[in-house]
C-alpha atoms as a PDB file:
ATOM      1  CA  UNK A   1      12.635   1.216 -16.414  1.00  0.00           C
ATOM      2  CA  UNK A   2      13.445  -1.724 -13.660  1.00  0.00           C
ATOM      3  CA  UNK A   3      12.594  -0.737 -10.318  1.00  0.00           C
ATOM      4  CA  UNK A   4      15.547  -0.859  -7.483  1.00  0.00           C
ATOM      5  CA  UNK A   5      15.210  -2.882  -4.311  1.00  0.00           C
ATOM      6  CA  UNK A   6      16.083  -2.508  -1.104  1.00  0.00           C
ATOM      7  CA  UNK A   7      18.928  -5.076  -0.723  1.00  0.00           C
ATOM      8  CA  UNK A   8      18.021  -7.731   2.525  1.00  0.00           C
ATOM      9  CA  UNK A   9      20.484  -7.415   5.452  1.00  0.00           C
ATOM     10  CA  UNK A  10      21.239 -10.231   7.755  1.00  0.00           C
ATOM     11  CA  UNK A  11      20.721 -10.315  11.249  1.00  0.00           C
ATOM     12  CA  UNK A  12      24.528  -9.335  12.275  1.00  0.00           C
ATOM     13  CA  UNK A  13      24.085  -6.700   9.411  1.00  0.00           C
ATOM     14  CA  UNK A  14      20.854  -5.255  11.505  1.00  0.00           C
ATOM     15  CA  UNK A  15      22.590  -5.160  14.622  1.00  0.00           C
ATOM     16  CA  UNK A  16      25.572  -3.102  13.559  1.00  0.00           C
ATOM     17  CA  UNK A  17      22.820  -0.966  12.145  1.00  0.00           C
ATOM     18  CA  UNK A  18      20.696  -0.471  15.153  1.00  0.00           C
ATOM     19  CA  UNK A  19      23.665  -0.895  17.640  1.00  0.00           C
ATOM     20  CA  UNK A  20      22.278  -3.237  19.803  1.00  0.00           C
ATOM     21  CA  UNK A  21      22.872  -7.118  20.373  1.00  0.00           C
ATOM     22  CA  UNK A  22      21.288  -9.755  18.889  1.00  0.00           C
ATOM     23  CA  UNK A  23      19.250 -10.791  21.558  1.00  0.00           C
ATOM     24  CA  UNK A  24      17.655  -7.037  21.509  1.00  0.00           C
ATOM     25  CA  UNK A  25      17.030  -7.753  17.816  1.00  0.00           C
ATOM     26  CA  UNK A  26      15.412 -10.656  18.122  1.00  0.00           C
ATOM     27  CA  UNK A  27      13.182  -9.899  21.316  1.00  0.00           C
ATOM     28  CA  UNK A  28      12.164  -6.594  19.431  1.00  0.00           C
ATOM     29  CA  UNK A  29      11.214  -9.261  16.336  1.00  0.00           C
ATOM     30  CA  UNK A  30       9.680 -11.411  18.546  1.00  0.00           C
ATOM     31  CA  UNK A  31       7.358  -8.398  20.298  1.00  0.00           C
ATOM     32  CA  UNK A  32       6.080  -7.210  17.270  1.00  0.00           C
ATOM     33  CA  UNK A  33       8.149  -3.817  17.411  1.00  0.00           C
ATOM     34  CA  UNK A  34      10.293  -4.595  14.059  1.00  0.00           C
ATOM     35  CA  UNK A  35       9.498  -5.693  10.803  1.00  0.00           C
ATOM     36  CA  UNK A  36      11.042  -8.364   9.350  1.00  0.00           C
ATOM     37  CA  UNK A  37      10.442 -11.768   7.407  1.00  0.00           C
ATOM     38  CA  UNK A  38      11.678 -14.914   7.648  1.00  0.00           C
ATOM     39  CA  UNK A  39      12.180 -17.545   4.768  1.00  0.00           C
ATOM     40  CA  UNK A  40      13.267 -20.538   6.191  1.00  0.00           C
ATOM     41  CA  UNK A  41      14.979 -20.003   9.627  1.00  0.00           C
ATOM     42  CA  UNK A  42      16.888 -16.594   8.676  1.00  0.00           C
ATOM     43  CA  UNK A  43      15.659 -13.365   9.330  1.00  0.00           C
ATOM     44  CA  UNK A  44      16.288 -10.666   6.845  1.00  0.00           C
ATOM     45  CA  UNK A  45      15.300  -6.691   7.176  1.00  0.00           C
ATOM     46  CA  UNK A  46      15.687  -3.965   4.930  1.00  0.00           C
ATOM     47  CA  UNK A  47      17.244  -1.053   5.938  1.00  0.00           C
ATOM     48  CA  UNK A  48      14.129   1.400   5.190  1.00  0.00           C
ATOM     49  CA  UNK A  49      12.366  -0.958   8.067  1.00  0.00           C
ATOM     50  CA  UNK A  50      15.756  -0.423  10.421  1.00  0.00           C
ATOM     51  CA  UNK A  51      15.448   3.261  10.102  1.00  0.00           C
ATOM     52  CA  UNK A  52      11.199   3.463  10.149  1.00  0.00           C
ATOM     53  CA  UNK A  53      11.633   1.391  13.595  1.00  0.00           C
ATOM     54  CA  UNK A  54      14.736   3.898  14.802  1.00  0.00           C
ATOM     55  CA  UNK A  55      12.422   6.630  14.015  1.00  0.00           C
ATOM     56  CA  UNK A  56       9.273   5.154  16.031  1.00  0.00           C
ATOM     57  CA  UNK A  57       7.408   4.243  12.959  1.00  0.00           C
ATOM     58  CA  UNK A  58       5.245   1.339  12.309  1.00  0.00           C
ATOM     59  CA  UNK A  59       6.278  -2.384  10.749  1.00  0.00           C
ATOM     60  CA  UNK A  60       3.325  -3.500   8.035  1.00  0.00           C
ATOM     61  CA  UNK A  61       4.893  -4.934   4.724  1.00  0.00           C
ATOM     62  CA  UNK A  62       3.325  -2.809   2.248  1.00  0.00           C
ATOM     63  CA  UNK A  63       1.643  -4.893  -0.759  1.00  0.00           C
ATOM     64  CA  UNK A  64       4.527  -4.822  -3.018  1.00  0.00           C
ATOM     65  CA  UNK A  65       6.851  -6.216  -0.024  1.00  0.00           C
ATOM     66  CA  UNK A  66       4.153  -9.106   0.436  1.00  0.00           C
ATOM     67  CA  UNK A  67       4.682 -10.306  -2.881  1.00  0.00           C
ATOM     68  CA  UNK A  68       8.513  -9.957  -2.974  1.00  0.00           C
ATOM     69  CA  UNK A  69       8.428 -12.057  -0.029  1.00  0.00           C
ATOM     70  CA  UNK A  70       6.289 -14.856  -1.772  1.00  0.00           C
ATOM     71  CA  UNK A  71       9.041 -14.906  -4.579  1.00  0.00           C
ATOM     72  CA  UNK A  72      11.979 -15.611  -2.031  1.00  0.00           C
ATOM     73  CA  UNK A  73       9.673 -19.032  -0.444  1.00  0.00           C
END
């Protein structure tokens, strides 16, 4: 059985998630306050980490997000 992931969402696809500007999104980034990573110059999110921050939870990549991250670089 092949395990499903998350697909990544772009910054402009964040902020129509959140509802707030991109300046917001990348302050909160910037703060610490939302998880995301960044290959290259991009940052991507997953929706799960969207919703945890919407919901006041916390922004650690888990270990199996670590080393899907090391596969995209």
């Amino acid at each position: 059985m092949s395990k499903v992931t998350e697909p990544w969402l772009s910054t402009v696809q964040a902020t129509d998630h959140l509802k707030i500007t991109d300046r917001t999104l990348r302050k909160l980034c910037k703060n610490g306050k939302l998880k995301y990573v960044q290959p290259g110059k991009k940052l991507l999110f997953r929706k799960s980490w969207l919703d945890a921050y919407a919901l006041g939870f916390g922004k650690r990549l888990t270990p199996s997000e670590r080393r899907e991250l090391e596969e995209l670089l």
